[in-house]
Protein backbone atom coordinates (compact mmCIF):
# COMPACT_ATOMS: atom_id res chain seq x y z
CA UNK A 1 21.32 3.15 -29.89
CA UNK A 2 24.78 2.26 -30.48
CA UNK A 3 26.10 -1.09 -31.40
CA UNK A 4 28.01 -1.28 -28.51
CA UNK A 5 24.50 -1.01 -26.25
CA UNK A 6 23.26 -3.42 -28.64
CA UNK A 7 25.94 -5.85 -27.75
CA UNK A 8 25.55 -5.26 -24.31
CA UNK A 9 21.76 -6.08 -24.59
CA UNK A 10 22.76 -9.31 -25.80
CA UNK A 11 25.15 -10.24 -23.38
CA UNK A 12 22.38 -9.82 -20.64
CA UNK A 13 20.74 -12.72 -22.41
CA UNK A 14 16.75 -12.79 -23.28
CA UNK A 15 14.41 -12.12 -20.37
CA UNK A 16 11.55 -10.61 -19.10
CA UNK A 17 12.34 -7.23 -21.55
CA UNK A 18 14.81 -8.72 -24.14
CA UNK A 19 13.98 -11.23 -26.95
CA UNK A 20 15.72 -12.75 -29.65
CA UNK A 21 14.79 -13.21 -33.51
CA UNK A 22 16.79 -14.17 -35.51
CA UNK A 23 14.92 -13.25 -38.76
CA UNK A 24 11.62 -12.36 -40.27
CA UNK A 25 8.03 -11.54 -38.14
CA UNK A 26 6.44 -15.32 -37.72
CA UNK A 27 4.46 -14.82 -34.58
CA UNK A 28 5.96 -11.22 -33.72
CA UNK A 29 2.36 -10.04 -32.83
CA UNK A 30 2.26 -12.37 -30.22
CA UNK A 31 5.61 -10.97 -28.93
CA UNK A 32 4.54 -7.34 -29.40
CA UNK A 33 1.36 -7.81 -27.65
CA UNK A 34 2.85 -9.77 -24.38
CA UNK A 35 5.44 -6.93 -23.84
CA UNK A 36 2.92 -4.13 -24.41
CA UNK A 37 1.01 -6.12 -21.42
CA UNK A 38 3.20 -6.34 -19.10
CA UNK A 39 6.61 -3.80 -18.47
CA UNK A 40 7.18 -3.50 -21.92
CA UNK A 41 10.88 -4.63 -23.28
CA UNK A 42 12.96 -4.79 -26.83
CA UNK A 43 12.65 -7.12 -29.37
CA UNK A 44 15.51 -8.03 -31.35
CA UNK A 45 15.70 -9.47 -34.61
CA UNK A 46 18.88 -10.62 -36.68
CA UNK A 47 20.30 -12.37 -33.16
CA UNK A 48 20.02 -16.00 -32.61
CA UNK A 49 18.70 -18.03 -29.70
CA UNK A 50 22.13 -18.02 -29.00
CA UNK A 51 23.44 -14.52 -28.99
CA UNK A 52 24.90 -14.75 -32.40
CA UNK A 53 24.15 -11.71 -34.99
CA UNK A 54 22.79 -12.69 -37.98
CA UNK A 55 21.87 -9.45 -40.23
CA UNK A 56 18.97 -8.92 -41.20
CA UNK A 57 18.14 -8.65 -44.93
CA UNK A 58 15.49 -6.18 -46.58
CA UNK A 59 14.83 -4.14 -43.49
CA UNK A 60 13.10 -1.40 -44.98
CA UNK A 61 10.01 -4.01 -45.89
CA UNK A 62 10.69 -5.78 -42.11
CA UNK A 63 10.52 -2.54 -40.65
CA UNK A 64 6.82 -1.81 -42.38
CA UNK A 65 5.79 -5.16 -41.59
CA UNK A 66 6.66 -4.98 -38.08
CA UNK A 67 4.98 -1.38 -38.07
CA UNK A 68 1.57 -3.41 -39.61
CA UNK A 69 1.60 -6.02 -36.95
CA UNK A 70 1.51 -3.23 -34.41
CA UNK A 71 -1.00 -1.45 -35.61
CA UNK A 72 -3.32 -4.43 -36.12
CA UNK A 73 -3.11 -5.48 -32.46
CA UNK A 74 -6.13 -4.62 -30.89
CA UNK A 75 -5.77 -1.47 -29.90
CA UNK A 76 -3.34 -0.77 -32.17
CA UNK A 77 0.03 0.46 -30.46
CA UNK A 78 2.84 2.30 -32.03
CA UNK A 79 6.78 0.85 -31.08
CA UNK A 80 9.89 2.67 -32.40
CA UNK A 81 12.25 0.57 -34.52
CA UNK A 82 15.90 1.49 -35.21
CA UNK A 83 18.56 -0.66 -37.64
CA UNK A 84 21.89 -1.19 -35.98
CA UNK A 85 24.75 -2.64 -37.62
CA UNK A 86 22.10 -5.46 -39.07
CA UNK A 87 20.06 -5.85 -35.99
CA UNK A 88 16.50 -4.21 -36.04
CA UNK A 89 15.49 -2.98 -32.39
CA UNK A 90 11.80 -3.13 -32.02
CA UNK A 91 11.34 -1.21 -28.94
CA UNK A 92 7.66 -1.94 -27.58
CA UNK A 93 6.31 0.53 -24.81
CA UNK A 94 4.41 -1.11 -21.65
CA UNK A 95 1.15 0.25 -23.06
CA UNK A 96 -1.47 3.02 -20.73
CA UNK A 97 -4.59 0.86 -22.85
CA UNK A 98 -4.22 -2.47 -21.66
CA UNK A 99 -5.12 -5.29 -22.54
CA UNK A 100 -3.86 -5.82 -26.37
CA UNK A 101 -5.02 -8.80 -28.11
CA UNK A 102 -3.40 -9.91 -31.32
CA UNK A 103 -5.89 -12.28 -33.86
CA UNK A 104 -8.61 -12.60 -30.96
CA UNK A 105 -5.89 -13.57 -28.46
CA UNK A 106 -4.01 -11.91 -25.25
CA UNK A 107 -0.38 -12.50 -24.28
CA UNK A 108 1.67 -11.68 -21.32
CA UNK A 109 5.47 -11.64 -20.56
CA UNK A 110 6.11 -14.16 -17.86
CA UNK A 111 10.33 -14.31 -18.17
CA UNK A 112 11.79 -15.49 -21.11
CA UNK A 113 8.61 -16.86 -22.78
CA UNK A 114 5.37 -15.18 -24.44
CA UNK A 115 2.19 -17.00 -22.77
CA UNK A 116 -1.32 -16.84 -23.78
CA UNK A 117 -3.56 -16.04 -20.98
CA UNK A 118 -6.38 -17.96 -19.83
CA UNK A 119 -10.24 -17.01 -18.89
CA UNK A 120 -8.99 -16.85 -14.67
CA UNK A 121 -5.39 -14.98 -16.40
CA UNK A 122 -7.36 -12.65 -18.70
CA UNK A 123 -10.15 -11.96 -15.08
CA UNK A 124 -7.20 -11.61 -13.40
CA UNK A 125 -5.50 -9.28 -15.30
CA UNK A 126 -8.21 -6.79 -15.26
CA UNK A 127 -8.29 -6.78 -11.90
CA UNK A 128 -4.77 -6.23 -11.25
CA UNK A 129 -4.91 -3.35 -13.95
CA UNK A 130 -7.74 -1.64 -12.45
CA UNK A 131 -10.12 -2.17 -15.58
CA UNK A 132 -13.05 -3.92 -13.56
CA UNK A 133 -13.36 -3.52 -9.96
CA UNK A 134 -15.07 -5.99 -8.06
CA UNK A 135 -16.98 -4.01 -5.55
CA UNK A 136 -19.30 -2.98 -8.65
CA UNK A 137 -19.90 -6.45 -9.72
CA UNK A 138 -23.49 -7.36 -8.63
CA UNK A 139 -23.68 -10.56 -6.00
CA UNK A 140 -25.69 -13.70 -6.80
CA UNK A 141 -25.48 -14.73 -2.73
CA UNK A 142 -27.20 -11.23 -1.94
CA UNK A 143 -31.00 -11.89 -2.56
CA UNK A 144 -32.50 -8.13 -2.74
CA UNK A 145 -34.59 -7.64 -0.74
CA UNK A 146 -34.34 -9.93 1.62
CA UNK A 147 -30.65 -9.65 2.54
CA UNK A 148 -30.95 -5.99 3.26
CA UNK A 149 -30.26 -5.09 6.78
CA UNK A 150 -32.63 -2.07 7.40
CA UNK A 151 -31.09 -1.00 10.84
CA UNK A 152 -27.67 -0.44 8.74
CA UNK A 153 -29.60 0.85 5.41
CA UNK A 154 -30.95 3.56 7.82
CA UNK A 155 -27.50 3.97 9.66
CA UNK A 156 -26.02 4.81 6.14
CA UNK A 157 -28.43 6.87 5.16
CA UNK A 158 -28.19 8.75 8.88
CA UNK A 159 -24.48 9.56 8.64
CA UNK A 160 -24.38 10.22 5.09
CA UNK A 161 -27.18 12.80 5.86
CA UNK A 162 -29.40 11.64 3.19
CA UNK A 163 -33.13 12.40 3.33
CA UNK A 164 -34.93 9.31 5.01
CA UNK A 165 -38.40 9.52 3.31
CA UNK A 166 -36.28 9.02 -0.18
CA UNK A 167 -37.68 5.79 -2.10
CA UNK A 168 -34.66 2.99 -0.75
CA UNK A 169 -34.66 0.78 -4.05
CA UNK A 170 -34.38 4.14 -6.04
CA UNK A 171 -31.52 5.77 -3.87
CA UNK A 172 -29.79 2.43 -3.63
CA UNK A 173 -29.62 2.63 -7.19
CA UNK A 174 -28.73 6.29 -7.48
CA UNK A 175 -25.52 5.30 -5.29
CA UNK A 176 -24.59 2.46 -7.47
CA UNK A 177 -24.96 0.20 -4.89
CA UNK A 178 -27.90 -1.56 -6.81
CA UNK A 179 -27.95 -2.76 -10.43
CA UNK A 180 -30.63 -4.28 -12.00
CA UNK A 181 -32.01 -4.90 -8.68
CA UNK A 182 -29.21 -7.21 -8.39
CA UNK A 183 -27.12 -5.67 -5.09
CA UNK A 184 -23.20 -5.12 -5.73
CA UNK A 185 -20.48 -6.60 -3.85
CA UNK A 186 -19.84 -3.12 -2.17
CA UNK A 187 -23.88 -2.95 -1.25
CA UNK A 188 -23.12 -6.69 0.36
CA UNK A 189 -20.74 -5.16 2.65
CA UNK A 190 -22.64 -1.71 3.92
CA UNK A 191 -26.08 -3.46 3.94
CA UNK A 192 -26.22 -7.10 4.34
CA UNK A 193 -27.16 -9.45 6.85
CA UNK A 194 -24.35 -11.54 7.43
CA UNK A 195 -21.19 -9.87 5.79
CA UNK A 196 -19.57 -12.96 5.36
CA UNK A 197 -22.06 -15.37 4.01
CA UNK A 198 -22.85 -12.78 1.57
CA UNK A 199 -18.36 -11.81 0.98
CA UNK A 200 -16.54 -15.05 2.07
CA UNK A 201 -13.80 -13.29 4.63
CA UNK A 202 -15.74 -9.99 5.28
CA UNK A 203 -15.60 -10.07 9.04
CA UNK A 204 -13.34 -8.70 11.47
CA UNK A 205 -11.14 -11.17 13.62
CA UNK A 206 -9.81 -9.58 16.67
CA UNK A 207 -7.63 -11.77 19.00
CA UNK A 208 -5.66 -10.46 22.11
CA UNK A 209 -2.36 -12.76 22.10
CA UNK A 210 -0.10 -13.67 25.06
CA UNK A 211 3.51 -12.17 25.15
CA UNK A 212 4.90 -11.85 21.55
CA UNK A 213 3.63 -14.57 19.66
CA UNK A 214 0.19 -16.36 18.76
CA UNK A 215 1.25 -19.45 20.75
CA UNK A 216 -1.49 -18.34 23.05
CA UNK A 217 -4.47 -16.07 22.42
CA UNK A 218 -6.23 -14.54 25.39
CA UNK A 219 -9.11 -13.14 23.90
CA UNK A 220 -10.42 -13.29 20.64
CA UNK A 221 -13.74 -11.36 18.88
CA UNK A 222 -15.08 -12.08 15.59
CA UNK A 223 -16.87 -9.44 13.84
CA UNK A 224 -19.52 -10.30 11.32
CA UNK A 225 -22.30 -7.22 10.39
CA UNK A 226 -22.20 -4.62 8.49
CA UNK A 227 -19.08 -2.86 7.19
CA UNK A 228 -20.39 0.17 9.60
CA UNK A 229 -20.56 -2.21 12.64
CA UNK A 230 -17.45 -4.07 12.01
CA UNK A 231 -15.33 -1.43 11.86
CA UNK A 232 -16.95 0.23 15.05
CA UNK A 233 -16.74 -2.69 17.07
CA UNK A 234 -12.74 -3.57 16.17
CA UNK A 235 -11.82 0.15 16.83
CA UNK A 236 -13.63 -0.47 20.19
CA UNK A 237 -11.61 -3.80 20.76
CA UNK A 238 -8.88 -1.92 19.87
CA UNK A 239 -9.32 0.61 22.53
CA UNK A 240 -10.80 -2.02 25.52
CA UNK A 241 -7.40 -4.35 25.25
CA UNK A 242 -4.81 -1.23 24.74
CA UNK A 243 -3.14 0.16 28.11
CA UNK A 244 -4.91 3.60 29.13
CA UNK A 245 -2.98 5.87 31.15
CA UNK A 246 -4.12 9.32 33.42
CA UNK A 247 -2.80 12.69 32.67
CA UNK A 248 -3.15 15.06 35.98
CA UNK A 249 -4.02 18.38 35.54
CA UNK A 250 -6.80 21.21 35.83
CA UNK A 251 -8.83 17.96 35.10
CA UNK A 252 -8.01 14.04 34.62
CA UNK A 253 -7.64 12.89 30.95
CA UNK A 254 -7.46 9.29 29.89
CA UNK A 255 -4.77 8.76 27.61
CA UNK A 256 -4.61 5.52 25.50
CA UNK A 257 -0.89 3.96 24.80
CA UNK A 258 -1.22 4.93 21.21
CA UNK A 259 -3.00 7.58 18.91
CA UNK A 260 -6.76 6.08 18.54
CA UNK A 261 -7.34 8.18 15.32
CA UNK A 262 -4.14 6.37 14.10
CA UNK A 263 -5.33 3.40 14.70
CA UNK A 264 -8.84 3.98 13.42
CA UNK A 265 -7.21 5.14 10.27
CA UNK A 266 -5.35 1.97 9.87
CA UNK A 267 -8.30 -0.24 10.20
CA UNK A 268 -10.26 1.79 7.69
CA UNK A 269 -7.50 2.04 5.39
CA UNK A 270 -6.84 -1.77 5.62
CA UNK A 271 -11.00 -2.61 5.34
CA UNK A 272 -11.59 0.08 1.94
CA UNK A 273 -8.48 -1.31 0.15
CA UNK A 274 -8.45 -5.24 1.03
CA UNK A 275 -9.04 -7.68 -1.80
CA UNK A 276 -12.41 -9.45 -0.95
CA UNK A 277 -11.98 -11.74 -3.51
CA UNK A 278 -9.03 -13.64 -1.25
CA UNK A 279 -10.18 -16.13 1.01
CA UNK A 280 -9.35 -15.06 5.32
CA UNK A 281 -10.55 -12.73 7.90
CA UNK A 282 -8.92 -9.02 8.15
CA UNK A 283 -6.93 -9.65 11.26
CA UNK A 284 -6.39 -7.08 14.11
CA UNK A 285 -3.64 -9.04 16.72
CA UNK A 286 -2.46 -7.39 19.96
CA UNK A 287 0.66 -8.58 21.14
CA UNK A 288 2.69 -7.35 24.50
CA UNK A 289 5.09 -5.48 22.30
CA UNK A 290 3.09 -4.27 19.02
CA UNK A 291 -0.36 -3.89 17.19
CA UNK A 292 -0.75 -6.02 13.99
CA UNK A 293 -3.33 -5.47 11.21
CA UNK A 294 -3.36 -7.61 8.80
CA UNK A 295 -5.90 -7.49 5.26
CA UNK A 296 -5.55 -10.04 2.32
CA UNK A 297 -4.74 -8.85 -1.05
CA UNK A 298 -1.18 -6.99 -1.20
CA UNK A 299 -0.57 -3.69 -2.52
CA UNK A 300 -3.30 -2.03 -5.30
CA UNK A 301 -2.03 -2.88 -9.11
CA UNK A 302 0.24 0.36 -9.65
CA UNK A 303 1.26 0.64 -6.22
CA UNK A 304 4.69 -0.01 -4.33
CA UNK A 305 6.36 0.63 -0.92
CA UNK A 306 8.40 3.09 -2.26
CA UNK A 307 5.49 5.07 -3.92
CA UNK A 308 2.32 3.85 -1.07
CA UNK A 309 1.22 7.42 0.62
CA UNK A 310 1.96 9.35 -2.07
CA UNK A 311 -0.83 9.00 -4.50
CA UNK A 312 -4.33 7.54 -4.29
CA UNK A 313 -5.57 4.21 -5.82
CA UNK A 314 -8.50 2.94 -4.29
CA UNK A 315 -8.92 -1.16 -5.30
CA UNK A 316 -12.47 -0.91 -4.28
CA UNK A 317 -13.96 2.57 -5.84
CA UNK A 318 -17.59 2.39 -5.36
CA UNK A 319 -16.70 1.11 -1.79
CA UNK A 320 -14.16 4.40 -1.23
CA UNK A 321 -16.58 6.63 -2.60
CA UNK A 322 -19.24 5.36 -0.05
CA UNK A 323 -16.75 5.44 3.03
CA UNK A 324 -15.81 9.08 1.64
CA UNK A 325 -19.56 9.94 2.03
CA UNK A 326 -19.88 8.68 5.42
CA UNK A 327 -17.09 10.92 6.38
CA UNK A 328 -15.07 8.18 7.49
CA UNK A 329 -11.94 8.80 4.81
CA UNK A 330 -10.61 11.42 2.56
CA UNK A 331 -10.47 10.63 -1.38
CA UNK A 332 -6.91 11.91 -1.49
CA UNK A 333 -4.41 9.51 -0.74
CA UNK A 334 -3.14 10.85 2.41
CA UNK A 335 -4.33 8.00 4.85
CA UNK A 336 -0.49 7.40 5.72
CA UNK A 337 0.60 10.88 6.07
CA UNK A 338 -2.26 11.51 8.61
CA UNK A 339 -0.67 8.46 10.92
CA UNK A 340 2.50 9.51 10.56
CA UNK A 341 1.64 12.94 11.84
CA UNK A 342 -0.82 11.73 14.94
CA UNK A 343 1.82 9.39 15.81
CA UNK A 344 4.35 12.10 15.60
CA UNK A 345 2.39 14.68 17.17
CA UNK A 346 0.97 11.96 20.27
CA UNK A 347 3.74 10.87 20.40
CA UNK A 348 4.78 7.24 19.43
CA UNK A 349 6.35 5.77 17.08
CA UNK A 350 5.69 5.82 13.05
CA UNK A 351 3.83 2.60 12.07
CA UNK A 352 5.50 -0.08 10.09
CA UNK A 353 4.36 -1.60 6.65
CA UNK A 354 5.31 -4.43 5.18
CA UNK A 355 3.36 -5.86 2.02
CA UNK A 356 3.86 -8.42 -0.56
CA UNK A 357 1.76 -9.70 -3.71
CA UNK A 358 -1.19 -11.32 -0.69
CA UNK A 359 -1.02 -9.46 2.44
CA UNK A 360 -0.56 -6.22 3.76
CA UNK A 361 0.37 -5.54 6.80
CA UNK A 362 0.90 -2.01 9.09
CA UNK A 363 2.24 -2.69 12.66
CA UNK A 364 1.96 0.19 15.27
CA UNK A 365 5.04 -0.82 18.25
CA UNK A 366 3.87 -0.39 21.68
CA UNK A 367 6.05 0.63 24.82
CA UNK A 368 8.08 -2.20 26.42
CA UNK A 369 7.75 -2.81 30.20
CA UNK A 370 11.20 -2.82 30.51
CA UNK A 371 12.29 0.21 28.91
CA UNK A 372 12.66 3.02 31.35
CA UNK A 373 10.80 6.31 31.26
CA UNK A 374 12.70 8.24 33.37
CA UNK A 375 16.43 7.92 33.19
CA UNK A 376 18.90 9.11 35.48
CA UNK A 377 20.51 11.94 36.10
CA UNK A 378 24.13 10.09 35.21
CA UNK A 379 22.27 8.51 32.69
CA UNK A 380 20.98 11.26 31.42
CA UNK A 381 24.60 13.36 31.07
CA UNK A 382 26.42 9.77 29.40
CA UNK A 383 23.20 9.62 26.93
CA UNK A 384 24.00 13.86 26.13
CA UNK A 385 27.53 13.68 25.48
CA UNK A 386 27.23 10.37 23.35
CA UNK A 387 23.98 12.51 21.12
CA UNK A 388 26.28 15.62 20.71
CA UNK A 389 29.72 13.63 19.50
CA UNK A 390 26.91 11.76 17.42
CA UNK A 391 25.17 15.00 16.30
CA UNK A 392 28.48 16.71 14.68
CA UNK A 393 27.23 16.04 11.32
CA UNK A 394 23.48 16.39 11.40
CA UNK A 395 21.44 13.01 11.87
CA UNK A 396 17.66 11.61 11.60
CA UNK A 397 15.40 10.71 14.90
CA UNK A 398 15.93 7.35 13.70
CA UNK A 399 19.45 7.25 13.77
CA UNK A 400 19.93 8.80 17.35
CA UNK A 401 17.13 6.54 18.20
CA UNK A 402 19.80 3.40 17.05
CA UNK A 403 22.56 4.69 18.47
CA UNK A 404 20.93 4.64 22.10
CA UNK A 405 19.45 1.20 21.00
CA UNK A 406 16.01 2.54 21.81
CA UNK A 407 12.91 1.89 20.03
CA UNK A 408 9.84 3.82 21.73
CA UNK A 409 9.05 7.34 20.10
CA UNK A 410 7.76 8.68 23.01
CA UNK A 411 10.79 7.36 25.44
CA UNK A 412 13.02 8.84 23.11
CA UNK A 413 11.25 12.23 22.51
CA UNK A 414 10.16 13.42 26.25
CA UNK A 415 13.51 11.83 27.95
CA UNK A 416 16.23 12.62 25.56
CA UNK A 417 15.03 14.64 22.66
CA UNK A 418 12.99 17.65 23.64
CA UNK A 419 15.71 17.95 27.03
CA UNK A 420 18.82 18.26 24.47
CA UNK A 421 16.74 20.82 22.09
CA UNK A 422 15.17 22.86 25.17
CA UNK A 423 18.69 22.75 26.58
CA UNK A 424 20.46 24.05 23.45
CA UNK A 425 22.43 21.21 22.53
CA UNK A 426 21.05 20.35 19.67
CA UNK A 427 18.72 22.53 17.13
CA UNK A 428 16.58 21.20 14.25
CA UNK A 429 17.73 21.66 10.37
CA UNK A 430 14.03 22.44 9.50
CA UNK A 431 12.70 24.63 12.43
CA UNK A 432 9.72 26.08 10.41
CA UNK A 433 8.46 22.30 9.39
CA UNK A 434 9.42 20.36 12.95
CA UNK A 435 7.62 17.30 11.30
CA UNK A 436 9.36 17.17 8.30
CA UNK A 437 10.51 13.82 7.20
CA UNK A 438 13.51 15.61 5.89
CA UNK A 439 14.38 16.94 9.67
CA UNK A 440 17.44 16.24 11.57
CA UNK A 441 19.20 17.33 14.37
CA UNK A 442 22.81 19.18 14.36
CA UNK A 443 24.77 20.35 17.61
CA UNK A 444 24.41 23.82 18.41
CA UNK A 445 27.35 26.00 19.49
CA UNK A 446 26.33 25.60 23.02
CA UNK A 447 26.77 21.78 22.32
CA UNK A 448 29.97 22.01 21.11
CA UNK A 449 31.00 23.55 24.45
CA UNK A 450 29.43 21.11 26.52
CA UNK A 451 31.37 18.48 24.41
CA UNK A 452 34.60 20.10 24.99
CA UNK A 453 34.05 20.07 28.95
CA UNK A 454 32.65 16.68 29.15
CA UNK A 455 35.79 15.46 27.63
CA UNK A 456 37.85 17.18 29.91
């Protein structure tokens, strides 16, 4: 590091990765530790509270002492120190062996300021870090065996094609789903009576809403069995409320407004990874113009927006593992991928996610009644010429979508998109992957002709 970077470190002022010492190691454990917690950061001593440099003297013995602290936290950790023009940089990593204590104590970074962590900080942290998961913790409220439900203990052990005659307090255990014949939180779920008296916020709440808002609700369902049941019965609501339309051909086929298996993946997705340690239902809301379901708990520890579909992290393990054996999910993280392609491939359009530290939620749009599905034939050559100007530089679906100010996938793909590709006026980037994320559309040669005479 050069002193220039170190200068520019201190003109961003102390934060959540930058403090100030300016001399010795009093409490620099604590420091250490609360970094190596959280995002890790820099530590730097000879610079006052201020910004002002003050040099450090006998660095050599600092830089062992600093080098002891870190090693002494529990675990120890190793950080990299460098001198720079009388400032020692104490870089501290954000550590894979969370949580480090330092003298019998844990710290976290919260902004500016090291803070010890309470009993409900410390539980929490765990959580959050994926170090105890609560679907393995047994459940005082479940008294075994009592609160078994034997119609869904024998439903489990049905689809999970398990041999009946086994001994049920043996298997239970076997699955993990019983622990010192005290029943886990995940066992509460599959196989109590009552899921929540046994999980506060366990059931199911379904609610069919008038227009576009919850001002009034039409219908509502509330869903409290067995994980099993639940999930059967709100994919049923799901389908009962939802518009169904008929396709004619050698035979009639129903055809529901949009991709069930979508949908059925977003419910189980929302009811494997919700944290059933927050307080309120799992919500499934059908408005006029879009699908809503809503779980407590935010994104898993680890997990972001940009990074959600690409990699597995289950909140609820034990939980997963069972759903995984009931062959109602994969264990790869690919739950998003598989909507995105059965929405593609029905089609309709790609859900929607939005998600912050206490709710997640995935939103699935639904045709408006005043969009048109069959546009006209002037319609039809003004929405052609305005794609292939567009189309000189290749674009997205999305961005054609915009620039007709249309929102439905499936309007947009049987009325404009497939006509302009099966007409040769425009032609995919990506014709060997036609799902790609990556594709886009570019006018063909064919286009460019039809652009010249339209402008004529």
């Amino acid at each position: 590091m050069t002193f220039a970077e170190v200068q520019t470190l201190i003109q961003t002022g102390e934060g959540q990765l930058l403090e100030f010492k300016e001399s010795g190691s009093s409490h620099l454990g604590r420091e250490i530790c609360s970094f190596a917690n959280s995002l890790g950061g820099r530590i730097l001593i000879g610079v006052s509270d201020d910004g002002t440099i003050r040099e450090v003297r006998n660095g050599n013995r600092l830089r062992s002492e600093i080098q002891s602290i870190a090693r002494n936290l529990d675990p120890p950790l190793m950080v990299s120190i460098e001198e720079v023009a009388g400032v020692l940089v104490v870089d501290v990593p954000s550590s894979r062996f969370k949580p480090h204590g330092s003298v019998g104590k844990f710290y976290l970074r919260e902004g500016a300021t090291c803070q010890q962590m309470g009993r409900d900080e410390i539980r929490e942290f765990f959580y959050q870090e994926g170090l105890v998961y609560f679907d393995e913790k047994g459940n005082e409220r479940f008294d075994w065996p009592d609160d078994l439900d034997q119609d869904a203990y024998d439903q489990m052990v049905r689809v999970c094609g398990i041999t009946p005659s086994l001994d049920r307090e043996q298997l239970l255990k076997n699955l993990g789903l019983l622990k010192n014949r005290s029943m886990t939180y995940a066992g509460s779920l599959l196989l109590g009576k009552g899921a929540s008296r046994l999980v506060p916020g366990a059931s199911v709440n379904c609610c069919l809403f008038q227009g576009t808002t919850k001002t009034r609700i039409l219908d509502q369902k509330i869903y409290d069995g067995d994980f099993l049941s639940n999930y059967h019965h709100a994919a049923n609501y799901l389908v009962a409320h939802l518009n169904t339309a008929y396709e004619i051909g050698f035979e009639r086929k129903e055809r529901l407004e949009l991709p069930e298996g979508a949908l059925r993946e977003a419910l189980l997705n929302a009811m494997g990874h919700r944290d059933y340690r927050k307080p309120g239902d799992l919500q499934v809301h059908i408005f006029q113009d879009r699908v809503e379901i809503v779980n407590p708990g935010g994104l898993v520890g680890g997990l972001t927006l940009d990074t959600l579909g690409t990699c597995s992290i289950p909140r609820n393990p034990l939980l997963f593992g069972m759903m995984h054996r009931m062959n109602l999910v994969e264990k790869v993280g690919s739950g998003l991928l598989r909507m995105n392609n059965m929405c593609t491939e029905y089609p309709s359009s790609p859900p929607e996610i939005d998600a912050d530290n206490e709710w997640y939620r995935i939103v699935f749009r639904r045709i408006a009644e005043t969009e048109q599905l069959t546009p006209g034939e002037a319609d039809v050559a003004q929405v052609t010429a305005q794609v292939a100007a567009f189309c000189r530089v290749p674009q997205s679906a999305r961005d054609i979508m915009r620039i007709l100010d249309l929102k439905h996938w499936k309007t947009f793909q049987e009325n404009y998109l497939k006509p302009l590709i099966v007409n040769g006026i425009l032609e995919m980037t990506i014709p060997d992957k036609p799902t790609s994320r990556l594709q886009k559309y570019r006018l063909t040669d064919k286009g460019r002709r039809f652009l010249k005479e339209s402008s004529q």
